[in-house]
Protein backbone atom coordinates (compact mmCIF):
# COMPACT_ATOMS: atom_id res chain seq x y z
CA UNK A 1 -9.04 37.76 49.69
CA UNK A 2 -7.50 35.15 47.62
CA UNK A 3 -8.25 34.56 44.25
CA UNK A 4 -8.52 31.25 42.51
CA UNK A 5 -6.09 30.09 40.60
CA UNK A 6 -7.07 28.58 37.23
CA UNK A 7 -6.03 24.71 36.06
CA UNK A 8 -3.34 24.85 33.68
CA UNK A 9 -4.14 23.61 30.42
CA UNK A 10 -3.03 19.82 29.62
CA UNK A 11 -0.12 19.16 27.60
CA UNK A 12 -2.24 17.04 25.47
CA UNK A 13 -1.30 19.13 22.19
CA UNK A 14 1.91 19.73 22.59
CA UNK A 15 2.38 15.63 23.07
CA UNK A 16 0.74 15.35 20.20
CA UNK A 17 2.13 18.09 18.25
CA UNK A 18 6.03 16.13 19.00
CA UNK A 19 4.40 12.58 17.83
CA UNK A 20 3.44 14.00 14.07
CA UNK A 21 6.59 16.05 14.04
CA UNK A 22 8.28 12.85 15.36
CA UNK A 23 6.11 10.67 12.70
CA UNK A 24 6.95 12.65 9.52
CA UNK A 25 10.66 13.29 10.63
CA UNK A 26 11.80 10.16 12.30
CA UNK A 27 10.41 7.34 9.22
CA UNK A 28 12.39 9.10 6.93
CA UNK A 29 15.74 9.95 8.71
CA UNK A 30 15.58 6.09 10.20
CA UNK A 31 15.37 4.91 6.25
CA UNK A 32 18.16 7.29 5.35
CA UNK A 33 20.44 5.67 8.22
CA UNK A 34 19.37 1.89 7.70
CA UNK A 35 19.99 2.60 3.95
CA UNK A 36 23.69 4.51 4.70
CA UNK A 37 24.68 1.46 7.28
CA UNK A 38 23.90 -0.70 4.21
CA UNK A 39 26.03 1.26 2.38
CA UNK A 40 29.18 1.27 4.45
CA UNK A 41 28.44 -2.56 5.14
CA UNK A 42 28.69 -3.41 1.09
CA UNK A 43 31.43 -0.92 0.74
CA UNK A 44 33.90 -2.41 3.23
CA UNK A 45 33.47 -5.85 1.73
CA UNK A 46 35.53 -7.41 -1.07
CA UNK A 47 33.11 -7.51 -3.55
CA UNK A 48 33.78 -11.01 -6.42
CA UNK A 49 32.80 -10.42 -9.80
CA UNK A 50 29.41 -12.18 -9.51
CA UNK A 51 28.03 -9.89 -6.17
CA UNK A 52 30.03 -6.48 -8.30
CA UNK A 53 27.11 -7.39 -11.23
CA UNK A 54 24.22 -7.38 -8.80
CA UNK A 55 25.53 -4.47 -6.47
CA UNK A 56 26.50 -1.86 -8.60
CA UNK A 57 24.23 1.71 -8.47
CA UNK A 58 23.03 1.24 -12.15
CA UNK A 59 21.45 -2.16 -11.89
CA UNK A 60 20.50 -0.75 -8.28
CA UNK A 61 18.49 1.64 -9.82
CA UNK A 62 17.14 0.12 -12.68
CA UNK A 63 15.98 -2.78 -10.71
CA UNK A 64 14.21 -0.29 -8.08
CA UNK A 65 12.59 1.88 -11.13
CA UNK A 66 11.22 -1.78 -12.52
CA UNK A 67 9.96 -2.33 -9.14
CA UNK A 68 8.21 0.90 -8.27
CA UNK A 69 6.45 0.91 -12.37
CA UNK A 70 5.35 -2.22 -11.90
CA UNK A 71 3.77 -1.34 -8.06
CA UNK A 72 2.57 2.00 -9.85
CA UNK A 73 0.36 -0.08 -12.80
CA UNK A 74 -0.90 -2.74 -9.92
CA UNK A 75 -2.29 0.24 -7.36
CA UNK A 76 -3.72 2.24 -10.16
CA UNK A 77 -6.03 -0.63 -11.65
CA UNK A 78 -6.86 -1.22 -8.23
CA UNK A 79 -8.19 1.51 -7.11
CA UNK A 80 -9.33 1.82 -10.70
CA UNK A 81 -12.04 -1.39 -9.78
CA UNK A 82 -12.04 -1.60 -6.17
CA UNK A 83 -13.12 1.86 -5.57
CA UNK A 84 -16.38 1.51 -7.87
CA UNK A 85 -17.12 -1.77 -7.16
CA UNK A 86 -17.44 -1.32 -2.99
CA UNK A 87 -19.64 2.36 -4.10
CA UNK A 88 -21.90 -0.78 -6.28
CA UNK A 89 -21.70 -3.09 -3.49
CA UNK A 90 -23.27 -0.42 -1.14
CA UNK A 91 -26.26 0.00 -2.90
CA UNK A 92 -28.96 -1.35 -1.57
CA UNK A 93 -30.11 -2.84 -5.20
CA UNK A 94 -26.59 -4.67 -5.45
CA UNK A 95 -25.91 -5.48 -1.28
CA UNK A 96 -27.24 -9.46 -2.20
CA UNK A 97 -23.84 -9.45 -4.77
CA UNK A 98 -21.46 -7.82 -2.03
CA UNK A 99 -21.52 -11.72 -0.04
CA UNK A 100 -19.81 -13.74 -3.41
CA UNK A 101 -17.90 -10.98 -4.49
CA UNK A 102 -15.97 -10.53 -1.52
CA UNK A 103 -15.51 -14.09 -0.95
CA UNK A 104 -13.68 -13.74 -4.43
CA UNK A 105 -11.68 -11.32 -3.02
CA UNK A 106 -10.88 -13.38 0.22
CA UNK A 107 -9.63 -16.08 -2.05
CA UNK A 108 -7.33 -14.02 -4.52
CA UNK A 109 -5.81 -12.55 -1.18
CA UNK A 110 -5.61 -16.15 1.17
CA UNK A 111 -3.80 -17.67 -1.93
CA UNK A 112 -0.40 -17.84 -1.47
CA UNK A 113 1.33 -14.85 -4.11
CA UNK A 114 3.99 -17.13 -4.36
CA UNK A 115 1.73 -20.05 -5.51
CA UNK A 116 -0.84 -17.23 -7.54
CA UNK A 117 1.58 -15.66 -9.81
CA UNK A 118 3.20 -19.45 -10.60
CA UNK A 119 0.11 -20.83 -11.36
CA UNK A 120 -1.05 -17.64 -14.01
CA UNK A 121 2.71 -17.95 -15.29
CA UNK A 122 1.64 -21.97 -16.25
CA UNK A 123 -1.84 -21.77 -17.09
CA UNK A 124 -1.33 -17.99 -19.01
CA UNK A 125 1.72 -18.36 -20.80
CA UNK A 126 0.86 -16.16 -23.78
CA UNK A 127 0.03 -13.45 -21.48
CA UNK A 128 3.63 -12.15 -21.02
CA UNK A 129 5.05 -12.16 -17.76
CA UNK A 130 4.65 -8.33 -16.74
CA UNK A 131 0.83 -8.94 -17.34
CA UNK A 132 0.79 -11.98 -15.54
CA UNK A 133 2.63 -10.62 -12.73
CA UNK A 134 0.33 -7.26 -12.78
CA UNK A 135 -2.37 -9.59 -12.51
CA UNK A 136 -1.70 -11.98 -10.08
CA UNK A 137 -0.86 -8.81 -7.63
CA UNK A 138 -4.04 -7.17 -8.40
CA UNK A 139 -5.84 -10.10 -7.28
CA UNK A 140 -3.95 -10.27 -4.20
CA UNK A 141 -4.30 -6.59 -3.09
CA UNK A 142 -7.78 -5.47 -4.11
CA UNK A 143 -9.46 -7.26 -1.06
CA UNK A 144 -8.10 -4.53 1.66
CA UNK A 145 -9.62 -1.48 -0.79
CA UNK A 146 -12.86 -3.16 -1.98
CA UNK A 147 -13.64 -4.02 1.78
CA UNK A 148 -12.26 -0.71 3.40
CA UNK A 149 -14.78 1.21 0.51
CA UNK A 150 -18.03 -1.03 1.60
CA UNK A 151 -17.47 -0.73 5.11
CA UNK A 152 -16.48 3.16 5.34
CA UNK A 153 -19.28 4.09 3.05
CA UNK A 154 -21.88 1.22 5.59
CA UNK A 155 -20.57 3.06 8.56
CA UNK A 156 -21.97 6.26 7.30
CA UNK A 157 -25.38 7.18 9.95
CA UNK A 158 -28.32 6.99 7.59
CA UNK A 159 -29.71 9.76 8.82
CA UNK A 160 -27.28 12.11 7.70
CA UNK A 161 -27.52 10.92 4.06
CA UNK A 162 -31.46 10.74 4.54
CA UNK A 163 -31.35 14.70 6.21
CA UNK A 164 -29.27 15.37 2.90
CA UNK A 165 -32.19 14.08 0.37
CA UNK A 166 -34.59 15.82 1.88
CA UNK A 167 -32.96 18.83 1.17
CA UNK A 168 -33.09 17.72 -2.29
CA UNK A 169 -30.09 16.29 -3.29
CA UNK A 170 -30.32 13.33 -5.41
CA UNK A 171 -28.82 10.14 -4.46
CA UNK A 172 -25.26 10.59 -6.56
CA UNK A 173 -25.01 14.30 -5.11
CA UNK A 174 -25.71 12.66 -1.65
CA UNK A 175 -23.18 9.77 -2.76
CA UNK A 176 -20.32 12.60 -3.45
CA UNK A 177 -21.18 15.42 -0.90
CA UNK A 178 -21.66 13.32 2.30
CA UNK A 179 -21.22 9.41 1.69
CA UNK A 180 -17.57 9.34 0.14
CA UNK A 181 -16.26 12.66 2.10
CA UNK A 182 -17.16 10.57 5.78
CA UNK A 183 -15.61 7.47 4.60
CA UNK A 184 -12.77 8.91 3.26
CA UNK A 185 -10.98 7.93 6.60
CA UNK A 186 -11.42 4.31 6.32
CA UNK A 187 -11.05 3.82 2.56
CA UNK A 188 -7.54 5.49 3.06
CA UNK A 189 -6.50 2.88 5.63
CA UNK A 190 -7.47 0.31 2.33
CA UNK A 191 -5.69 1.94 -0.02
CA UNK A 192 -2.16 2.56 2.31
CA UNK A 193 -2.41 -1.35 3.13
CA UNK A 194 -3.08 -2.07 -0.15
CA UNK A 195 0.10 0.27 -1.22
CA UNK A 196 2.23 -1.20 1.06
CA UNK A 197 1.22 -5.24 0.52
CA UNK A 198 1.78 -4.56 -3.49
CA UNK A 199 5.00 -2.99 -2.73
CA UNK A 200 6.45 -6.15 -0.59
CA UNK A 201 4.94 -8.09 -2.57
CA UNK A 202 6.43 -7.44 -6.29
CA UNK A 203 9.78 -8.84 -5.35
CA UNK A 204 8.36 -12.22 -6.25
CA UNK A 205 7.40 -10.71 -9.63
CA UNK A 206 11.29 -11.79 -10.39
CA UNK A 207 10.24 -16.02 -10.02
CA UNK A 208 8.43 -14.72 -13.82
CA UNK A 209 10.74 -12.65 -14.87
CA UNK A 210 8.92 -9.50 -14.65
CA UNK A 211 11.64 -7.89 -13.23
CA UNK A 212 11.76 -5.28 -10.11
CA UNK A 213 14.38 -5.47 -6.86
CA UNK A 214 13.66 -9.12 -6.69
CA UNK A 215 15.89 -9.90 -9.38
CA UNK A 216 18.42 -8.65 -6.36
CA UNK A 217 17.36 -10.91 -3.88
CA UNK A 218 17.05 -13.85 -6.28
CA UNK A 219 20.56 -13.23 -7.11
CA UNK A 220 21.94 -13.88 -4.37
CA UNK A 221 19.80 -17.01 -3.45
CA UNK A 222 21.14 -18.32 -6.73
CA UNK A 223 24.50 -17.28 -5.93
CA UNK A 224 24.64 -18.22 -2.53
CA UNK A 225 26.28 -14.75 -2.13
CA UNK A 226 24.97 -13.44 1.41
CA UNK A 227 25.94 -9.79 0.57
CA UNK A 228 23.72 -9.55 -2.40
CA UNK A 229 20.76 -11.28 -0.44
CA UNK A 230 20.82 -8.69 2.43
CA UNK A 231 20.82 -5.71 -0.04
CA UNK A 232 17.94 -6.75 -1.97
CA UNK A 233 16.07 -7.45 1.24
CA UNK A 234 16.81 -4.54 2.73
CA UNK A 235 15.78 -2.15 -0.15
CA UNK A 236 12.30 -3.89 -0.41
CA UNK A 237 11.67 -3.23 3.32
CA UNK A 238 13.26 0.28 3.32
CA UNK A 239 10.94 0.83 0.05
CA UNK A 240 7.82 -0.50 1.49
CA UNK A 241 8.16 1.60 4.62
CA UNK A 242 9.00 4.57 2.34
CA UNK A 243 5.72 3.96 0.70
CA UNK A 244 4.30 3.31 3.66
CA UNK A 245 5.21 6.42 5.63
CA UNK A 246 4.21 8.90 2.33
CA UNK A 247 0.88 7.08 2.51
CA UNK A 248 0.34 8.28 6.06
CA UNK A 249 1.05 12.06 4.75
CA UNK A 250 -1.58 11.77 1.85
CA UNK A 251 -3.57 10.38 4.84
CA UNK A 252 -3.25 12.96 7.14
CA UNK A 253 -3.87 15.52 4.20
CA UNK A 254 -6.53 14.39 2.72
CA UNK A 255 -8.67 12.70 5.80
CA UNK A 256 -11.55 15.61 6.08
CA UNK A 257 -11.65 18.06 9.44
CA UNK A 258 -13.05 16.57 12.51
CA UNK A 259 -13.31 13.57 10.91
């Protein structure tokens, strides 16, 4: 009498297992080689005095510490006001504000950066250029976290927050027990985009002189040295991906189980 043989079990998790090993393994040890070719590249060329100012490791550094600072104050004031301001716009006294407000939005973020931080530098002289610059890139990347808050929290099935006040909790427990924890998911999508657009976008923060690895790039645009205008691109991408791929680890960490 034969006996039947059971299915063997799909691969599935082992394929997926080998993507996230692949995924936090392979961003960073692709950065570290694009970074080292960029390396070798600079070092076998004969360096003038002018591209020896702009590609040396202290300005390097200096100019990347500028860059990330400046990113760091940007993200920070907007999660600081996007974050509240979509848990406001959700409410159902405040939903008839949520239409102009993120219209505002849409406009600070269809505005060309380029043309938005200019036109503060002009019109806000006296504000200094690291707060015009700060500004002009908050207004440009709040749109993806303000939106990404209203629409995880909207998402939420109204039953499950309803099920949670009638067993008693009151509308901000419900708001922090069930609301925020289910759209955690989606508001972290807004605030890695958001990350990674402030990131790229800095460089121009250098057009105010506010600094950051732009001043790289602008160098060599001025100079009309090639050498120095591939470095400073490069580290801007290889920094936004950085950011980019660490983002997808808080992600990962802090999305909630079977969510």
């Amino acid at each position: 009498m034969s006996t039947a043989t059971r299915p063997s079990a799909p691969a599935v998790p082992e394929a997926a297992r080998a993507t996230r090993y692949l995924r936090i393994f392979g961003t960073p040890v692709a950065l570290l080689g694009v970074v080292a070719a960029l390396y070798l590249y600079v070092d076998a060329q004969d360096l003038d005095r002018i591209e020896q100012r702009s590609l040396n490791a202290e300005y390097l550094v200096s100019r990347a510490v500028q860059h990330l600072s400046l990113s760091a104050v940007v993200v920070v004031l907007i999660l600081a006001v996007a974050i509240p301001l979509g848990i406001v716009l959700t409410r159902p006294w405040a939903r008839k504000a949520a239409g102009p407000v993120l219209t505002l939005a849409n406009i600070g973020q269809a505005t060309p950066t380029f043309g938005l931080i200019v036109l503060f530098a002009v019109v806000f002289m006296t504000w200094g250029v690291h707060t015009i610059a700060i500004v002009a890139f908050w207004l440009y990347g709040i749109l993806p976290v303000l939106r990404n808050t209203m629409v995880g929290l909207e998402q939420v099935d109204r039953s499950v927050v309803e099920s949670a006040r009638g067993m008693g909790m009151s509308r901000a427990r419900a708001l922090i027990s069930v609301e925020l924890p289910l759209a955690v998911p989606v508001m972290l999508a807004g605030i890695r985009t958001a990350l990674v657009v402030t990131v790229g976008t800095v460089a121009l923060a250098t057009f105010v002189g506010a600094g950051g690895l732009g001043d790289v790039i602008n160098n060599g645009i001025i100079s009309s040295r090639d050498t120095v205008l591939l470095t400073g691109s490069v580290l801007v991408a290889v920094l936004a991906l950085f950011i980019d791929w660490l983002a997808g680890l808080v992600e990962d960490l802090f999305r909630p189980k079977g969510v």
